[in-house]
PDB file of N, CA and C in Angstrom:
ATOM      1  N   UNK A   1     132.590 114.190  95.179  1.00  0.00           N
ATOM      2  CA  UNK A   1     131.854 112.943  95.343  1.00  0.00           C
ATOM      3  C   UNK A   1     130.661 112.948  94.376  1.00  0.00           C
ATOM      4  N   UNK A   2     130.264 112.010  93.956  1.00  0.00           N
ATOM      5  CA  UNK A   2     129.223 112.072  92.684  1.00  0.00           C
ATOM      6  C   UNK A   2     128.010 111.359  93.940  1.00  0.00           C
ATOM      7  N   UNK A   3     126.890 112.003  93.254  1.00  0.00           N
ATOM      8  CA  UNK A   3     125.720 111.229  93.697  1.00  0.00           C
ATOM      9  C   UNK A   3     125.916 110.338  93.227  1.00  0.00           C
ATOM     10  N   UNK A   4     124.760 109.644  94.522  1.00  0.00           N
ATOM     11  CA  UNK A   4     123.693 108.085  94.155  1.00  0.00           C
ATOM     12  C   UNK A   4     123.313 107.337  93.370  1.00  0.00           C
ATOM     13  N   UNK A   5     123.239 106.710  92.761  1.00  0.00           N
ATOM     14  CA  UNK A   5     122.437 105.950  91.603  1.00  0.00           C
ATOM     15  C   UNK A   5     121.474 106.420  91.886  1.00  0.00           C
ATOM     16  N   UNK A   6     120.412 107.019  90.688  1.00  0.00           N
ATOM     17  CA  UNK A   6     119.070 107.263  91.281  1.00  0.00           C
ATOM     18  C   UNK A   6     118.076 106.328  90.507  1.00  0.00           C
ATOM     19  N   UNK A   7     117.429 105.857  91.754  1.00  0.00           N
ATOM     20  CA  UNK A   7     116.132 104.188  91.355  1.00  0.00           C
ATOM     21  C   UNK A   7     115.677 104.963  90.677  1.00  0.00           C
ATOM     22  N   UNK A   8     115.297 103.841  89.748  1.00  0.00           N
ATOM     23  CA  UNK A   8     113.773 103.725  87.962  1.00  0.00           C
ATOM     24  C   UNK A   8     113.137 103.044  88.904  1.00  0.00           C
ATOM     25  N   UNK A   9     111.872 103.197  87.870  1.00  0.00           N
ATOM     26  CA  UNK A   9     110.462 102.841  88.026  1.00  0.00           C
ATOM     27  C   UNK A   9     110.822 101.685  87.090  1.00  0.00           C
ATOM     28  N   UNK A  10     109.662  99.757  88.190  1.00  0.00           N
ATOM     29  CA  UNK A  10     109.618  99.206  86.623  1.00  0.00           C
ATOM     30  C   UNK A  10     108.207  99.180  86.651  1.00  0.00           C
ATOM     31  N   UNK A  11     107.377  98.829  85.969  1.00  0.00           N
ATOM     32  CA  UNK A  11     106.369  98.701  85.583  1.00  0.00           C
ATOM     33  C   UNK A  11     106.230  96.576  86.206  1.00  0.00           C
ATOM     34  N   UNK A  12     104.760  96.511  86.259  1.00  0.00           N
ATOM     35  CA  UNK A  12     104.412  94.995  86.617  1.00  0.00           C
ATOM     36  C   UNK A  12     105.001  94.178  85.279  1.00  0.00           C
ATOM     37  N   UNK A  13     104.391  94.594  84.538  1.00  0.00           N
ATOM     38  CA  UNK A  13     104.574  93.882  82.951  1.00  0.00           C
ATOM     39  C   UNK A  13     106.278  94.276  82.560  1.00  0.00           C
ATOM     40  N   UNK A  14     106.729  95.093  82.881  1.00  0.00           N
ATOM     41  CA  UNK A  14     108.503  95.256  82.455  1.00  0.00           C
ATOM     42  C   UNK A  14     109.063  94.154  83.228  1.00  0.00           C
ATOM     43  N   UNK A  15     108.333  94.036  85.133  1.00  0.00           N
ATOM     44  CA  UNK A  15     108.902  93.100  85.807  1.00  0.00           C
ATOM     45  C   UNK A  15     108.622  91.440  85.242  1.00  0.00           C
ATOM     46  N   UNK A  16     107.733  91.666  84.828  1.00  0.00           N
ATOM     47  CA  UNK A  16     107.145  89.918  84.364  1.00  0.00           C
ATOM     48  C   UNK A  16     108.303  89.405  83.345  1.00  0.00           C
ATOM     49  N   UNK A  17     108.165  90.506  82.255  1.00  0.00           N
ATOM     50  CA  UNK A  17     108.567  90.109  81.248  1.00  0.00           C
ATOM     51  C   UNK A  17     110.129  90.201  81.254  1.00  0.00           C
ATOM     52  N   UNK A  18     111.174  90.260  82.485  1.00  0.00           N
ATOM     53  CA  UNK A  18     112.446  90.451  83.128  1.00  0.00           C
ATOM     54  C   UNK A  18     112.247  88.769  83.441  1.00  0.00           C
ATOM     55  N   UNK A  19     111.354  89.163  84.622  1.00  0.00           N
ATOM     56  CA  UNK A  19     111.775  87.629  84.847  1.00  0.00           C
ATOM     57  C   UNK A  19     111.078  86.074  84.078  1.00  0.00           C
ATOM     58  N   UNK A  20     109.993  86.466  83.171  1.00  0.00           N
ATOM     59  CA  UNK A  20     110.190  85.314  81.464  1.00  0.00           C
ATOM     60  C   UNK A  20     111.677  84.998  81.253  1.00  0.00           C
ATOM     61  N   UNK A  21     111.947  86.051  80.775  1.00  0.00           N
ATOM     62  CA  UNK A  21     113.410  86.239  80.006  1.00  0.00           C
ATOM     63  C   UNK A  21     114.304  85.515  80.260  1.00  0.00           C
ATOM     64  N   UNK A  22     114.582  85.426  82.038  1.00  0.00           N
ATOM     65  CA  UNK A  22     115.664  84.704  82.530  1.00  0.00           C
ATOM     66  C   UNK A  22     116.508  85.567  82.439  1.00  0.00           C
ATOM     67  N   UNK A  23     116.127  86.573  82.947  1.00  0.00           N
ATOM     68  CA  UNK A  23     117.272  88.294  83.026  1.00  0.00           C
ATOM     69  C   UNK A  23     117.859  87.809  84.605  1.00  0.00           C
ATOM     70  N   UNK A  24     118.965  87.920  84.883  1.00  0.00           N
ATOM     71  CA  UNK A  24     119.388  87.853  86.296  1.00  0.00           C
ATOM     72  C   UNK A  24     118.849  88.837  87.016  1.00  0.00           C
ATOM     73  N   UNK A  25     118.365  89.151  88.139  1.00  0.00           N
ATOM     74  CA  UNK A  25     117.698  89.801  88.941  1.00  0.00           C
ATOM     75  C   UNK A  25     117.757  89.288  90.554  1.00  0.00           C
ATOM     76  N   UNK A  26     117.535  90.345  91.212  1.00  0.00           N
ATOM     77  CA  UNK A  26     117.515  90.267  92.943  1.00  0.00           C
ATOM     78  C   UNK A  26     116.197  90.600  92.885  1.00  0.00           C
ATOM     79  N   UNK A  27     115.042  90.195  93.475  1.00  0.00           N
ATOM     80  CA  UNK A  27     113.619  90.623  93.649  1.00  0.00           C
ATOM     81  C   UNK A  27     113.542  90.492  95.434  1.00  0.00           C
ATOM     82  N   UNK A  28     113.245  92.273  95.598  1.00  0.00           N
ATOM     83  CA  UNK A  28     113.487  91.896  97.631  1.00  0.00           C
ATOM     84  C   UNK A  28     112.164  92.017  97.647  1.00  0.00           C
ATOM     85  N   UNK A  29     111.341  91.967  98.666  1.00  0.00           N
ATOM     86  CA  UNK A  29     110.021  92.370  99.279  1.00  0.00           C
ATOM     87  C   UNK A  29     110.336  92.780 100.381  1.00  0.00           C
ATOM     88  N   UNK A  30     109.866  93.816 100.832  1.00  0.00           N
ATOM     89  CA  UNK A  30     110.215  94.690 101.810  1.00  0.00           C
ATOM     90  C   UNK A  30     109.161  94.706 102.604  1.00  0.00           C
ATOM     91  N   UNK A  31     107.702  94.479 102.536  1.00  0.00           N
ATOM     92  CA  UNK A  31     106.780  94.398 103.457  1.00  0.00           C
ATOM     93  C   UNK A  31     106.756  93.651 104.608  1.00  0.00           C
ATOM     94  N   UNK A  32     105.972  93.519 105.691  1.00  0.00           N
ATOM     95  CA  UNK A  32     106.316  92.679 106.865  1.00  0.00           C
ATOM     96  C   UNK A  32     106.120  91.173 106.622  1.00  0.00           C
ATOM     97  N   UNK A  33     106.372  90.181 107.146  1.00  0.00           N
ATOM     98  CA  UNK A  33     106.565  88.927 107.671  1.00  0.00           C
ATOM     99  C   UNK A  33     104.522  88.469 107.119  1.00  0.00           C
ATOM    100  N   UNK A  34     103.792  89.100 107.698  1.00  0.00           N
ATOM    101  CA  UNK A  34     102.205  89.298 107.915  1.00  0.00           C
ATOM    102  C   UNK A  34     101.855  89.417 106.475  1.00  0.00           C
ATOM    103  N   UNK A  35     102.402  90.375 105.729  1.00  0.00           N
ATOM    104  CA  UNK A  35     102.048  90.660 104.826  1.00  0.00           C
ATOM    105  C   UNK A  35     102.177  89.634 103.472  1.00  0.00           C
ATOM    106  N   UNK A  36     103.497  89.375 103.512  1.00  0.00           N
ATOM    107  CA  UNK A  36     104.258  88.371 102.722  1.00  0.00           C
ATOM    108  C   UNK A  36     103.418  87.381 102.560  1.00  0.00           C
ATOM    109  N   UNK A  37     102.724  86.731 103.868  1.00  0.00           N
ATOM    110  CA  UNK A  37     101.842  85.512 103.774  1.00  0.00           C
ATOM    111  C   UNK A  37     100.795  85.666 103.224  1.00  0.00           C
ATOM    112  N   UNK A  38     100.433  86.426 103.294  1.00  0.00           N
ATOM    113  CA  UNK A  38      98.878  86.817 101.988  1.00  0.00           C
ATOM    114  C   UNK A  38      98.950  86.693 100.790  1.00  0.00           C
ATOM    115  N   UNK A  39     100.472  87.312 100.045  1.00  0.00           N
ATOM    116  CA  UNK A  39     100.560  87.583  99.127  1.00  0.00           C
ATOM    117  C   UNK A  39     102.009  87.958  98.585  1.00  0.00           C
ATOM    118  N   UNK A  40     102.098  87.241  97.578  1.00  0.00           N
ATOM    119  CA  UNK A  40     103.687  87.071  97.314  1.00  0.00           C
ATOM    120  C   UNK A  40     104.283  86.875  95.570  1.00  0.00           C
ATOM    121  N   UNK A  41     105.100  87.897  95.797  1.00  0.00           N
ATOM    122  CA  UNK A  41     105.677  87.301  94.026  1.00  0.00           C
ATOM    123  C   UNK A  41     106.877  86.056  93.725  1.00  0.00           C
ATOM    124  N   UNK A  42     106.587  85.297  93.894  1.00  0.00           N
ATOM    125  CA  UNK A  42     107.136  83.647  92.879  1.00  0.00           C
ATOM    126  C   UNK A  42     108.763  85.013  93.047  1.00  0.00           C
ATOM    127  N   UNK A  43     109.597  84.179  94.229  1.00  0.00           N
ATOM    128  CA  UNK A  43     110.966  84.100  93.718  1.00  0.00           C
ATOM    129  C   UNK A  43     111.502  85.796  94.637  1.00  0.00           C
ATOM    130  N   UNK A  44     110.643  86.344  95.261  1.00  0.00           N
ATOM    131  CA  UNK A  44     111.227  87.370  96.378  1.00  0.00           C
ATOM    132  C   UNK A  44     111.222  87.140  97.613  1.00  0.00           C
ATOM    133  N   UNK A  45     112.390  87.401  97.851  1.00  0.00           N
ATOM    134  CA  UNK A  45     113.098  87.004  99.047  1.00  0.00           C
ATOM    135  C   UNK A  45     112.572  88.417  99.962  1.00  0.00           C
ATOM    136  N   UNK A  46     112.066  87.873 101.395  1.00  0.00           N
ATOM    137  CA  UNK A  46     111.274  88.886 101.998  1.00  0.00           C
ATOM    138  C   UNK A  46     112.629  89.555 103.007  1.00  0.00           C
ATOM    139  N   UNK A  47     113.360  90.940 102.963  1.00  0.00           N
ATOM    140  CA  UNK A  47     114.198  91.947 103.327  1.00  0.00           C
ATOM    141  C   UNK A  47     114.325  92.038 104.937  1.00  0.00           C
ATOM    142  N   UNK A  48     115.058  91.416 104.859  1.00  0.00           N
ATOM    143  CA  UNK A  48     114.983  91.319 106.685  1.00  0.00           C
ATOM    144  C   UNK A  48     116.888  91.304 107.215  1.00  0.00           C
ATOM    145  N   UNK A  49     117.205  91.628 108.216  1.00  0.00           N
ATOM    146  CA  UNK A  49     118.583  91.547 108.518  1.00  0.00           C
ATOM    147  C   UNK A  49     119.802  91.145 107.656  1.00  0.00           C
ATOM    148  N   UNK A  50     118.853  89.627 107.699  1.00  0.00           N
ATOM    149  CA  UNK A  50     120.215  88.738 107.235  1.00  0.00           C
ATOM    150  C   UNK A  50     120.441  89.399 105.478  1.00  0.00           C
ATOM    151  N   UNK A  51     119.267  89.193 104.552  1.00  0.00           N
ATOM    152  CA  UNK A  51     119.107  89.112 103.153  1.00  0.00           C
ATOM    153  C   UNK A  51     119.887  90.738 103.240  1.00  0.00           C
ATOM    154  N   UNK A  52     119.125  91.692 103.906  1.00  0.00           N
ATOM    155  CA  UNK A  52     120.162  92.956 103.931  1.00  0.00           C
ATOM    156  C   UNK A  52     121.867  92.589 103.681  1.00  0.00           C
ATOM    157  N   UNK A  53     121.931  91.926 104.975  1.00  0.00           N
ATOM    158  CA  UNK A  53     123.712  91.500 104.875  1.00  0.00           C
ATOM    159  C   UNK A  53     124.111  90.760 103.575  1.00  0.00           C
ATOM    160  N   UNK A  54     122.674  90.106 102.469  1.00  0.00           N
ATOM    161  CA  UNK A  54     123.621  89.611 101.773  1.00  0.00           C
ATOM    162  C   UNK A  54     123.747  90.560 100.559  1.00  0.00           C
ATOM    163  N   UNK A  55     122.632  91.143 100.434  1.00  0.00           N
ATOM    164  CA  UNK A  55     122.693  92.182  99.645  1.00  0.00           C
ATOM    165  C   UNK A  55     123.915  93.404  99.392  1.00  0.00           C
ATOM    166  N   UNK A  56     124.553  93.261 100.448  1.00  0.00           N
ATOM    167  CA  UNK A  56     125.437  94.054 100.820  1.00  0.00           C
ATOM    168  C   UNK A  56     126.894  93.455  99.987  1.00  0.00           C
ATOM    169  N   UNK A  57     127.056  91.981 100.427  1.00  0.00           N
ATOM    170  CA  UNK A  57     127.931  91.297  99.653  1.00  0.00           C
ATOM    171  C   UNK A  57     127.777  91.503  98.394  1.00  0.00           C
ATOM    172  N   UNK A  58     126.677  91.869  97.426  1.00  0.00           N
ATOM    173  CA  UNK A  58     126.736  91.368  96.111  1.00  0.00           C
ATOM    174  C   UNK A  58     127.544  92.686  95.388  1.00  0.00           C
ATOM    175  N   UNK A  59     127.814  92.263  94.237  1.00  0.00           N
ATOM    176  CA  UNK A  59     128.264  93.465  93.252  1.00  0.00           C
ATOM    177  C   UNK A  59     127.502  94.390  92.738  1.00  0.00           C
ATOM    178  N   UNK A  60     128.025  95.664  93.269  1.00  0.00           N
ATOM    179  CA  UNK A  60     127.449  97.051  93.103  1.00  0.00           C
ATOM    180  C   UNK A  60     126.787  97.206  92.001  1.00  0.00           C
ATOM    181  N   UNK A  61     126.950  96.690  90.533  1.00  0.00           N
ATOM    182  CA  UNK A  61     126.453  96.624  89.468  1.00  0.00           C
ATOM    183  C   UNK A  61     125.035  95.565  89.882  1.00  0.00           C
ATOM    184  N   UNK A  62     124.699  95.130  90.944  1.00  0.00           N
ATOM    185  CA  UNK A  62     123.679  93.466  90.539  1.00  0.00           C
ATOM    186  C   UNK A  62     122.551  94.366  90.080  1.00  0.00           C
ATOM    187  N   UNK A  63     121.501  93.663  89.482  1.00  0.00           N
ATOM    188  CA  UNK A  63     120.453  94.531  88.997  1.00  0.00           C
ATOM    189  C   UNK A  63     119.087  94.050  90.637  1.00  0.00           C
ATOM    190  N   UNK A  64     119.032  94.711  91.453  1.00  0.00           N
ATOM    191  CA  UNK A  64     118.337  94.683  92.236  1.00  0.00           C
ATOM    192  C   UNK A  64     116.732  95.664  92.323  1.00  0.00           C
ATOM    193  N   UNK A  65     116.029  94.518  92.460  1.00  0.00           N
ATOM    194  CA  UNK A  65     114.450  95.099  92.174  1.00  0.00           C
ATOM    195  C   UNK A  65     114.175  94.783  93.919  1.00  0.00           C
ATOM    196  N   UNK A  66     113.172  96.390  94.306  1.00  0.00           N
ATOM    197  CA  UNK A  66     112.396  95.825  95.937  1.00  0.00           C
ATOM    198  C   UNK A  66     111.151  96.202  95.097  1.00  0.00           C
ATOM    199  N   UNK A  67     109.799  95.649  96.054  1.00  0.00           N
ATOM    200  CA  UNK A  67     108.769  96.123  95.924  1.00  0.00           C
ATOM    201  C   UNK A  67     108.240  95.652  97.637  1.00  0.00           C
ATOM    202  N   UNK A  68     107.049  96.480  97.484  1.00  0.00           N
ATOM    203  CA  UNK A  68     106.197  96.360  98.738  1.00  0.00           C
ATOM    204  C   UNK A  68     104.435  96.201  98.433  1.00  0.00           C
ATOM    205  N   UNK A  69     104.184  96.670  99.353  1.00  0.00           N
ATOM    206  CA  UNK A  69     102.352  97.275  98.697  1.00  0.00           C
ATOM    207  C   UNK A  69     101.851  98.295  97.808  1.00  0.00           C
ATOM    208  N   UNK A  70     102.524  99.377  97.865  1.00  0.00           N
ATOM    209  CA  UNK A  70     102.074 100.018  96.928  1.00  0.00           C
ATOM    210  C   UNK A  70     103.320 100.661  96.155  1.00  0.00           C
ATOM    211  N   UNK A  71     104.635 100.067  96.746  1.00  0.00           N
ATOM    212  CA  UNK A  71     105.297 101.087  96.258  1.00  0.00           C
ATOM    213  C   UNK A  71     106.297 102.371  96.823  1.00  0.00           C
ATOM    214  N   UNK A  72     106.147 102.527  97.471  1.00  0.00           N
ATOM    215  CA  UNK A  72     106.636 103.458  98.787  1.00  0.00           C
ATOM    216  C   UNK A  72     107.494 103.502  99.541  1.00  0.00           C
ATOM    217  N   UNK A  73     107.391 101.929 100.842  1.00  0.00           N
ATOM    218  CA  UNK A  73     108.228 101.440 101.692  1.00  0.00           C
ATOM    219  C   UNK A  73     109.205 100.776 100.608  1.00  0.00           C
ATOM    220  N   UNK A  74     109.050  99.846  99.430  1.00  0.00           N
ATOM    221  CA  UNK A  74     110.441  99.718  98.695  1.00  0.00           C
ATOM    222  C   UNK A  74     110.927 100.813  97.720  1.00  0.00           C
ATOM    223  N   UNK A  75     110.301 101.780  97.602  1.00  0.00           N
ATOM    224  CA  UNK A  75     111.265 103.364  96.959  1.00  0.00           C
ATOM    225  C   UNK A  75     112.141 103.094  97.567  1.00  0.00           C
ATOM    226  N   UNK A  76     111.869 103.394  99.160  1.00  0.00           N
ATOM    227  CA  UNK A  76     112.769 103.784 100.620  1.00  0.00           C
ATOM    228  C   UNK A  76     114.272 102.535 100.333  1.00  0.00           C
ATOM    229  N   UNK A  77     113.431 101.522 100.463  1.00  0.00           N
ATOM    230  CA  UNK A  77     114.495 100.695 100.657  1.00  0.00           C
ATOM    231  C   UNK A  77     115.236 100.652  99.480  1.00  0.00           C
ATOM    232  N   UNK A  78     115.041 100.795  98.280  1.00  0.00           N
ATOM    233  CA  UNK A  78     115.695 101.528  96.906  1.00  0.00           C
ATOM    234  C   UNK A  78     116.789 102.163  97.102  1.00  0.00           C
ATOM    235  N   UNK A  79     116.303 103.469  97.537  1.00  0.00           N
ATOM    236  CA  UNK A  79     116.706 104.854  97.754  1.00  0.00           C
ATOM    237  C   UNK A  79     118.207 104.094  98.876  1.00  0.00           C
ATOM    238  N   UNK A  80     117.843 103.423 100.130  1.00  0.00           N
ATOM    239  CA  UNK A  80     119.156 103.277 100.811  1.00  0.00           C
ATOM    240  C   UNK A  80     120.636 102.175 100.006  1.00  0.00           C
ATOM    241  N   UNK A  81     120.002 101.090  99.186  1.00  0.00           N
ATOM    242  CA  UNK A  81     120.835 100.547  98.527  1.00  0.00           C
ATOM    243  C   UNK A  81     121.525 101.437  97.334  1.00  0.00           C
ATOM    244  N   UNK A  82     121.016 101.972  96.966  1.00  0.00           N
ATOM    245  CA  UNK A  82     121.282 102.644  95.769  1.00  0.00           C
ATOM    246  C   UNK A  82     122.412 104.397  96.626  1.00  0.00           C
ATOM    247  N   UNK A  83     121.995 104.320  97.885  1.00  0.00           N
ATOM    248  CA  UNK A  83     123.134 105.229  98.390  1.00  0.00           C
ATOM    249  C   UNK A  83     124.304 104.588  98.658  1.00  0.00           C
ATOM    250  N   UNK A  84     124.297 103.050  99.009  1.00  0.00           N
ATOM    251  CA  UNK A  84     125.150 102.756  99.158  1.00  0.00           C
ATOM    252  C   UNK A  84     126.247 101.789  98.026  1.00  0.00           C
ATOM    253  N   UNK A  85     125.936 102.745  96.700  1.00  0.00           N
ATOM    254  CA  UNK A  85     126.482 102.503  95.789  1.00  0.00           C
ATOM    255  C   UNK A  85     126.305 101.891  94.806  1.00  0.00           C
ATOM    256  N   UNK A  86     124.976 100.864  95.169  1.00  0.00           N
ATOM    257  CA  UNK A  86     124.389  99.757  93.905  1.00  0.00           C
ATOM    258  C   UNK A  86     123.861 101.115  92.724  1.00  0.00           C
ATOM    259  N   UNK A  87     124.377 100.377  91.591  1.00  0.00           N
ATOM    260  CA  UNK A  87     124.089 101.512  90.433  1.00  0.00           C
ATOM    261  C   UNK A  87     122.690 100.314  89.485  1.00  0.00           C
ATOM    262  N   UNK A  88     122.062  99.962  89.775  1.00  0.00           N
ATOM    263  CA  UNK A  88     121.298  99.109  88.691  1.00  0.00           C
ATOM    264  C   UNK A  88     120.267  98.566  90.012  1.00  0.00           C
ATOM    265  N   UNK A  89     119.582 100.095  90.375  1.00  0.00           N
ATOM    266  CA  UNK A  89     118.565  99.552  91.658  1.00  0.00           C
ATOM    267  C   UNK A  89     117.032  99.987  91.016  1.00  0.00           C
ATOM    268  N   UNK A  90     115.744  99.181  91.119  1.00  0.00           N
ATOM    269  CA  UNK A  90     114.841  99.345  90.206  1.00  0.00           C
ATOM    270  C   UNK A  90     113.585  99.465  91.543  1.00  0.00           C
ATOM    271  N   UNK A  91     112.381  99.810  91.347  1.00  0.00           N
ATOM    272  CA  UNK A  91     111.424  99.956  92.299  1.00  0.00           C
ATOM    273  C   UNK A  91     110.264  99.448  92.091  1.00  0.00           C
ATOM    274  N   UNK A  92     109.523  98.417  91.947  1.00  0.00           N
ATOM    275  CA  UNK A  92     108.422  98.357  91.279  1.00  0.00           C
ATOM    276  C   UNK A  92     107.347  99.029  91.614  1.00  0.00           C
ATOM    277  N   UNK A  93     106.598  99.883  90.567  1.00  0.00           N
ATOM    278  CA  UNK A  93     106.002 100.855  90.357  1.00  0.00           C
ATOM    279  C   UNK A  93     104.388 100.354  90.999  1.00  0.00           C
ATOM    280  N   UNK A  94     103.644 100.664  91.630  1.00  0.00           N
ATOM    281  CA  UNK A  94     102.723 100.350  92.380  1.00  0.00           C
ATOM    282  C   UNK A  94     102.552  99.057  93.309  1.00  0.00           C
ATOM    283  N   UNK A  95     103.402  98.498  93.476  1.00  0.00           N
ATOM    284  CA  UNK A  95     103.377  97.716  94.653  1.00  0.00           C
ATOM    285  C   UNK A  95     103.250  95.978  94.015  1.00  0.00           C
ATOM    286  N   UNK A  96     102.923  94.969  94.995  1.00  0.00           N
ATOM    287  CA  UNK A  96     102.450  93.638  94.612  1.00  0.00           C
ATOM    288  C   UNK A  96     100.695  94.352  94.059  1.00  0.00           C
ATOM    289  N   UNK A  97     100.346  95.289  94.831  1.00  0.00           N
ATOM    290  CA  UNK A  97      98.832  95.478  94.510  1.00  0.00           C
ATOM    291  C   UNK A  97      98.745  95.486  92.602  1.00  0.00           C
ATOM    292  N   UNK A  98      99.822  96.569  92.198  1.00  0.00           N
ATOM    293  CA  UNK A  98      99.619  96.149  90.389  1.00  0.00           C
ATOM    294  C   UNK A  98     100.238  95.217  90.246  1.00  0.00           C
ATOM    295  N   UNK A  99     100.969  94.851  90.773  1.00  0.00           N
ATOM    296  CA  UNK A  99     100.855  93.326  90.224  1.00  0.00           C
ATOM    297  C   UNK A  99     100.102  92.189  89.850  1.00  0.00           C
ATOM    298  N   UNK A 100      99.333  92.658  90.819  1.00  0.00           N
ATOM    299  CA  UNK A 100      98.069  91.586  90.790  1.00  0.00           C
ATOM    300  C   UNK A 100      96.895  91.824  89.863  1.00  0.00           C
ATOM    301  N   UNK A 101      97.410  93.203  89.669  1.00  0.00           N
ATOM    302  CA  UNK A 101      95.694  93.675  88.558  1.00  0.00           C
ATOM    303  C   UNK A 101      96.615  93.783  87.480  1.00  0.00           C
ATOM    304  N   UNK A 102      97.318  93.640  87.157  1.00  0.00           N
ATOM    305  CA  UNK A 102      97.829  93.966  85.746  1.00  0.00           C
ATOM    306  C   UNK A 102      98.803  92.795  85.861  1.00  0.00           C
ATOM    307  N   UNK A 103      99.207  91.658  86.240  1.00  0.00           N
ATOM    308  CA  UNK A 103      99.807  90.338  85.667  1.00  0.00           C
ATOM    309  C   UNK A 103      99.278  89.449  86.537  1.00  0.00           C
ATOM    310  N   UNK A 104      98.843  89.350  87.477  1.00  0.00           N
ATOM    311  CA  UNK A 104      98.520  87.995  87.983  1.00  0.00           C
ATOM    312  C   UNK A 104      97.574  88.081  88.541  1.00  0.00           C
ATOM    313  N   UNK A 105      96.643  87.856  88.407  1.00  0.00           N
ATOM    314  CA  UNK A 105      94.982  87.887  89.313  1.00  0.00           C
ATOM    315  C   UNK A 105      94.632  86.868  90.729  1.00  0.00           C
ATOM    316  N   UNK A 106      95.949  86.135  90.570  1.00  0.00           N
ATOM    317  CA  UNK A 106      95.620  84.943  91.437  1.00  0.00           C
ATOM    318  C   UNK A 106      96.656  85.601  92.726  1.00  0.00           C
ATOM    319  N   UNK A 107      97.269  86.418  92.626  1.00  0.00           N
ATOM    320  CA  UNK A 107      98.159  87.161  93.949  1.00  0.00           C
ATOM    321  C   UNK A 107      96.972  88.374  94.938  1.00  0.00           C
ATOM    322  N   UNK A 108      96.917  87.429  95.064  1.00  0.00           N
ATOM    323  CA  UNK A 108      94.999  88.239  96.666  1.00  0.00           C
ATOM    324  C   UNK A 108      95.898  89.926  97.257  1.00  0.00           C
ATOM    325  N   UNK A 109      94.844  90.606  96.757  1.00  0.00           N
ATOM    326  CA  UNK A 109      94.661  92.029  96.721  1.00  0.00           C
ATOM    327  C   UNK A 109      94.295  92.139  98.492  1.00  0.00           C
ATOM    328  N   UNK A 110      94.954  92.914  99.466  1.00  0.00           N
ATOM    329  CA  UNK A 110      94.559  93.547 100.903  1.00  0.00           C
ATOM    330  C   UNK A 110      94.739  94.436 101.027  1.00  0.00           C
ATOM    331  N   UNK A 111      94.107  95.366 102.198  1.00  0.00           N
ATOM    332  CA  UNK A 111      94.159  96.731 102.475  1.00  0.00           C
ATOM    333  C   UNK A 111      95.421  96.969 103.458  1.00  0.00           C
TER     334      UNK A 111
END
């Protein structure tokens, strides 16, 4: 049996400049319901049951990006898609928090 796909790091600015491009992409957010409402990236779908189930449908190749707050809780959720075979699973590298300091200033920074 071959391992996992193992998740990359993207960077805020690799992610921006993905979705300029008009690169096809899955962007999940994995943080809670609470969180989401504070602060949000234009076009991620917040990871909950259902979006799981659809994620599941898509083709193992889709290029699927999670992020969270810092980074961490979407490794995790990375780490389980990418066991279950997605080969093109990405993590964004410090959370919505670099996001906000390094591409968008107007996405409100919380603890």
């Amino acid at each position: 049996m071959t391992a996992p796909a193992q998740v990359r790091q993207l960077t805020p600015r690799e992610l921006q400049g993905r979705l300029q491009g008009g690169e096809q992409l899955e962007l999940f957010d994995v943080r809670t319901p609470e969180e989401h409402a504070i602060a949000r990236i234009e076009g991620a779908r917040l990871l909950d049951a259902e979006v799981a189930a659809y994620i599941g449908t898509l083709p193992r190749d889709t290029l699927l990006v999670f992020h969270c707050h810092h980074g961490i809780r979407s490794q995790a959720a990375a780490e389980y898609f990418a066991a279950r075979g997605f080969t093109n699973v990405w993590n964004l590298a410090g959370g919505i928090d670099a996001w906000s300091v390094e591409v968008d200033s107007r996405v409100r920074r919380y603890q």
